[in-house]
N, C-alpha and C. Protein backbone atom coordinates (compact mmCIF):
# COMPACT_ATOMS: atom_id res chain seq x y z
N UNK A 1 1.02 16.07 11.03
CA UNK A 1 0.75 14.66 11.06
C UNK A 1 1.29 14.04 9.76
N UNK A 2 2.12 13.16 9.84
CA UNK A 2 2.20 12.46 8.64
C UNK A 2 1.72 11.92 7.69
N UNK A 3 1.69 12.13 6.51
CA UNK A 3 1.22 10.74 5.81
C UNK A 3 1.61 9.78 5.02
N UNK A 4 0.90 9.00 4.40
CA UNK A 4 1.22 7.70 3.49
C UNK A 4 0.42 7.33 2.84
N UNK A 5 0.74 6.71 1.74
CA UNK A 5 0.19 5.88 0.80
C UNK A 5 0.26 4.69 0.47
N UNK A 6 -0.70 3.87 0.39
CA UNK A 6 -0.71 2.48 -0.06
C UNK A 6 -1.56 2.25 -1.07
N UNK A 7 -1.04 2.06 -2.18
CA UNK A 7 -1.28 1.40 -3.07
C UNK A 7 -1.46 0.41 -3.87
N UNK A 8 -2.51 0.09 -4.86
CA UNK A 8 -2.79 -1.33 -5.19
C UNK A 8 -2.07 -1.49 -6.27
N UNK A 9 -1.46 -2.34 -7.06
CA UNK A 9 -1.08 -3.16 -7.86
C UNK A 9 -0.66 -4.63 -8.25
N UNK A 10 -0.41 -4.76 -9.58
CA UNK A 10 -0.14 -6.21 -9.73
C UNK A 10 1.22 -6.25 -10.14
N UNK A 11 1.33 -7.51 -9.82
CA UNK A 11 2.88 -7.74 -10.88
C UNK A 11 3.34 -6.84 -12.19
N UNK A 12 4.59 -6.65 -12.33
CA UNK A 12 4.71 -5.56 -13.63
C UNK A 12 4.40 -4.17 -13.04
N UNK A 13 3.63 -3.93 -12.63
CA UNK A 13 2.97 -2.47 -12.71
C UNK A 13 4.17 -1.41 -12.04
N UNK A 14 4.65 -0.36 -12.28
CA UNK A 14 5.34 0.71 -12.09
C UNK A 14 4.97 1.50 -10.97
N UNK A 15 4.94 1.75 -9.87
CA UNK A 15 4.06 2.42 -8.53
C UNK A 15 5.44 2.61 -7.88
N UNK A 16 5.95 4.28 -7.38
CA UNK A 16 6.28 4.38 -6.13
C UNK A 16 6.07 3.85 -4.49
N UNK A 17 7.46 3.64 -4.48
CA UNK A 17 7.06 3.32 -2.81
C UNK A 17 7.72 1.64 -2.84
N UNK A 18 7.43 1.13 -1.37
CA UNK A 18 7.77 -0.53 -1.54
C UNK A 18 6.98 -1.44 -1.21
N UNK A 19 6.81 -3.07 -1.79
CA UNK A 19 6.04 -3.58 -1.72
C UNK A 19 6.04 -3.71 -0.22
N UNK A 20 4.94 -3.85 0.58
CA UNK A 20 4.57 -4.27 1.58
C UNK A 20 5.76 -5.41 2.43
N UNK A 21 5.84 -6.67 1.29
CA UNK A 21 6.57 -7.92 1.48
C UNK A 21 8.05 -7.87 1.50
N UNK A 22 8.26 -6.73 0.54
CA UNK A 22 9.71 -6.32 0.67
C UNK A 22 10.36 -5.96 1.91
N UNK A 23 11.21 -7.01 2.14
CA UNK A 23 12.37 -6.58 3.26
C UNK A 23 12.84 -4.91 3.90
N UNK A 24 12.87 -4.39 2.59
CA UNK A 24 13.07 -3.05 2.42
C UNK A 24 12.10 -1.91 3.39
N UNK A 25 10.52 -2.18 2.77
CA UNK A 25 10.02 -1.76 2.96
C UNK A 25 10.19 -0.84 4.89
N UNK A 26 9.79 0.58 4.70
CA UNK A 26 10.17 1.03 5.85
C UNK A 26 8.60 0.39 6.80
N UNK A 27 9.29 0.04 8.17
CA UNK A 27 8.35 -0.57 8.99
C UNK A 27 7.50 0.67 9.85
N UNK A 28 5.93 0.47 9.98
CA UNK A 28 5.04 1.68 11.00
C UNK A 28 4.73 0.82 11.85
N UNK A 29 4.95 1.10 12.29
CA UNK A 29 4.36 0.10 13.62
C UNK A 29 2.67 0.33 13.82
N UNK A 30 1.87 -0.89 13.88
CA UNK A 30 0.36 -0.87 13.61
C UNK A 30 0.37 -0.44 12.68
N UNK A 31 0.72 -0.46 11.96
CA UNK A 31 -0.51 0.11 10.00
C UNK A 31 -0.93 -0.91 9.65
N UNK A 32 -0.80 -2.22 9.80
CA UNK A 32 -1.61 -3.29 9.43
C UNK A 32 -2.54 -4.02 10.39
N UNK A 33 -2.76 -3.17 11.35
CA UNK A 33 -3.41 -3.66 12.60
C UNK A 33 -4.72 -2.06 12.43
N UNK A 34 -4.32 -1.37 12.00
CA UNK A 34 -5.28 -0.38 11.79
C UNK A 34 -6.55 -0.85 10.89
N UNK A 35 -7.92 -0.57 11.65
CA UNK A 35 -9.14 -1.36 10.69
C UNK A 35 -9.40 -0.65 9.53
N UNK A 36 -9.24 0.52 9.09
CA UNK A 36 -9.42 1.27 8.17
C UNK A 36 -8.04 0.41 6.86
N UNK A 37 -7.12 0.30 7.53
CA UNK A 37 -5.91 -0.07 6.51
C UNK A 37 -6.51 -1.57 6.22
N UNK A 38 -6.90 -2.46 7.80
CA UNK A 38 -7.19 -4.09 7.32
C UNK A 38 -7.91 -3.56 6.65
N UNK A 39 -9.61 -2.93 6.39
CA UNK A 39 -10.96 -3.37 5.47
C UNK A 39 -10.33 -3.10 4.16
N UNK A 40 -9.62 -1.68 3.55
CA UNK A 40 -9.34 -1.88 2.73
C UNK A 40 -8.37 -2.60 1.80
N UNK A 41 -7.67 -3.36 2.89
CA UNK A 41 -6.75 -4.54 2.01
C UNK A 41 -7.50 -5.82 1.87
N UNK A 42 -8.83 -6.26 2.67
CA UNK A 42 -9.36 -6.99 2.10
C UNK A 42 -10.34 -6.83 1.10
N UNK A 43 -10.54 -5.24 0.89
CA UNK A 43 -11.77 -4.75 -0.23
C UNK A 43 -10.81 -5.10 -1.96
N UNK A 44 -9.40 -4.98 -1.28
CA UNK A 44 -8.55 -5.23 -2.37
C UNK A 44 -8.05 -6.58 -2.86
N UNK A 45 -8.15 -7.65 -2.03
CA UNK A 45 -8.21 -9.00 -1.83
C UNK A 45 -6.64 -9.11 -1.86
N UNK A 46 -6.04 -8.28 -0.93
CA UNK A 46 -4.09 -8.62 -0.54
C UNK A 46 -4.22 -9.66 0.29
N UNK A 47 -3.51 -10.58 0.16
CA UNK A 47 -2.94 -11.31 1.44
C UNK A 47 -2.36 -12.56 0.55
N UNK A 48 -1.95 -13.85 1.18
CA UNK A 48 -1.32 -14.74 1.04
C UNK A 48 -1.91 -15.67 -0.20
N UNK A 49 -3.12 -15.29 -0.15
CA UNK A 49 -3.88 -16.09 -1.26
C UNK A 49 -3.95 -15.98 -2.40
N UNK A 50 -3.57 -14.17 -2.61
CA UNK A 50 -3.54 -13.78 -3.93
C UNK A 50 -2.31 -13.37 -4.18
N UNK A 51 -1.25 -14.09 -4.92
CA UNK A 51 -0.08 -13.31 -4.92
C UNK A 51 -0.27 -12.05 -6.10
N UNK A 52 -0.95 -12.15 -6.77
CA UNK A 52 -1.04 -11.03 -8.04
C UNK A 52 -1.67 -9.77 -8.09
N UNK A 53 -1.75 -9.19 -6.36
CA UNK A 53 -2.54 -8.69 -5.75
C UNK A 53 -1.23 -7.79 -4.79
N UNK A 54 -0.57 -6.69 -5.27
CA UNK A 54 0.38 -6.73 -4.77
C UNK A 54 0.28 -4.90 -3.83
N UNK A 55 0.99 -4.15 -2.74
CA UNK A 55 0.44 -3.09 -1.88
C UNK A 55 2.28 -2.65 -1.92
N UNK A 56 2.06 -1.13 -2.43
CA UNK A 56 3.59 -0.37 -2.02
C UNK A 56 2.69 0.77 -1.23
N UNK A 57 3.97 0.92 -0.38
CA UNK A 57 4.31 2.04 0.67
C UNK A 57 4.99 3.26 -0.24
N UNK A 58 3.93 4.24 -0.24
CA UNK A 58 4.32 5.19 -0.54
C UNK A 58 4.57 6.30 0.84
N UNK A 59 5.59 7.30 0.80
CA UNK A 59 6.00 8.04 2.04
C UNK A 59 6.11 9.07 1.32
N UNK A 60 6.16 9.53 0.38
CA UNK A 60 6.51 10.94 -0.34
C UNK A 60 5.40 11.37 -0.49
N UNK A 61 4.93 11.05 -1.74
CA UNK A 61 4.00 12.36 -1.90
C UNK A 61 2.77 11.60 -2.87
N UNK A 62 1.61 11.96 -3.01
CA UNK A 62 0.23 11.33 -3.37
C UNK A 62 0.55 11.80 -4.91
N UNK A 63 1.14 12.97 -5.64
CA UNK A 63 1.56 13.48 -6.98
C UNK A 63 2.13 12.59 -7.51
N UNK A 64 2.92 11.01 -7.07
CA UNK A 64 3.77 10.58 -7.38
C UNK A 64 2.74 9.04 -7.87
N UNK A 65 1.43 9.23 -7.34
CA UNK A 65 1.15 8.04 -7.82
C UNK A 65 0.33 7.91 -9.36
N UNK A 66 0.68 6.85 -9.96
CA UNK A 66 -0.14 7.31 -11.47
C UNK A 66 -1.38 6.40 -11.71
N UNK A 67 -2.08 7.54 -12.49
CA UNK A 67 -3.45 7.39 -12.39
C UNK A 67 -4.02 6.25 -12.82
N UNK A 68 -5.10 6.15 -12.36
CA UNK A 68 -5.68 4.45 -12.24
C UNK A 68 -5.62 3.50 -11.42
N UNK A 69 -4.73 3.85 -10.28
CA UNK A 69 -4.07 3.05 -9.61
C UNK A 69 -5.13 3.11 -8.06
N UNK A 70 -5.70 2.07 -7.89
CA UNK A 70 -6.38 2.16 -6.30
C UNK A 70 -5.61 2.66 -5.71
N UNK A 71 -5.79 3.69 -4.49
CA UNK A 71 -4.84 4.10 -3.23
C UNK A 71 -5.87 4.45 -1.99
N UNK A 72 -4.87 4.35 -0.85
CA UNK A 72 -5.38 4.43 0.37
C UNK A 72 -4.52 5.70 0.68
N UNK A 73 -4.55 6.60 1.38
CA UNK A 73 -4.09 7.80 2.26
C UNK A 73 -4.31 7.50 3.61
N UNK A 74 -3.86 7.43 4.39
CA UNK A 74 -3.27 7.22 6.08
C UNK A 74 -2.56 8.28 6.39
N UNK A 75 -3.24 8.83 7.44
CA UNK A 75 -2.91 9.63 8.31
C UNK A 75 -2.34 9.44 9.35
N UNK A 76 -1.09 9.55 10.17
CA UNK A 76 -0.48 8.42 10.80
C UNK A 76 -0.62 9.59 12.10
């Protein structure tokens, strides 16, 4: 089973993976329709309201994220 990472940060901050908003970003189909992924992006206060409030897609590996950093793990 696959997994992933999503992670919290703000502007500036250094985090593997891509922002959410980024064009780039590789697309899952439902991961933002998943309630486990919505509660915790609103426990994190992401969305349109907060731009300084920012979520990368991590696909590699959980070793890669640095410490301090809120994260979610999804099991896809």
């Amino acid at each position: 089973m696959p997994t992933i990472w999503l992670i919290s940060a703000a502007p500036g901050d250094t985090v593997p993976g891509h922002e959410l908003a980024d064009p780039g970003c590789p697309d899952i189909p439902g991961l933002l329709d998943r309630p486990d992924v919505q509660a915790w992006l609103d426990s994190i206060g992401y969305g349109p309201d907060d731009p300084d409030e920012l979520v990368y897609l991590n696909t590699e590996d959980d070793d890669e994220i640095p410490d301090g950093f809120e994260y979610l793990r999804v099991d896809l």
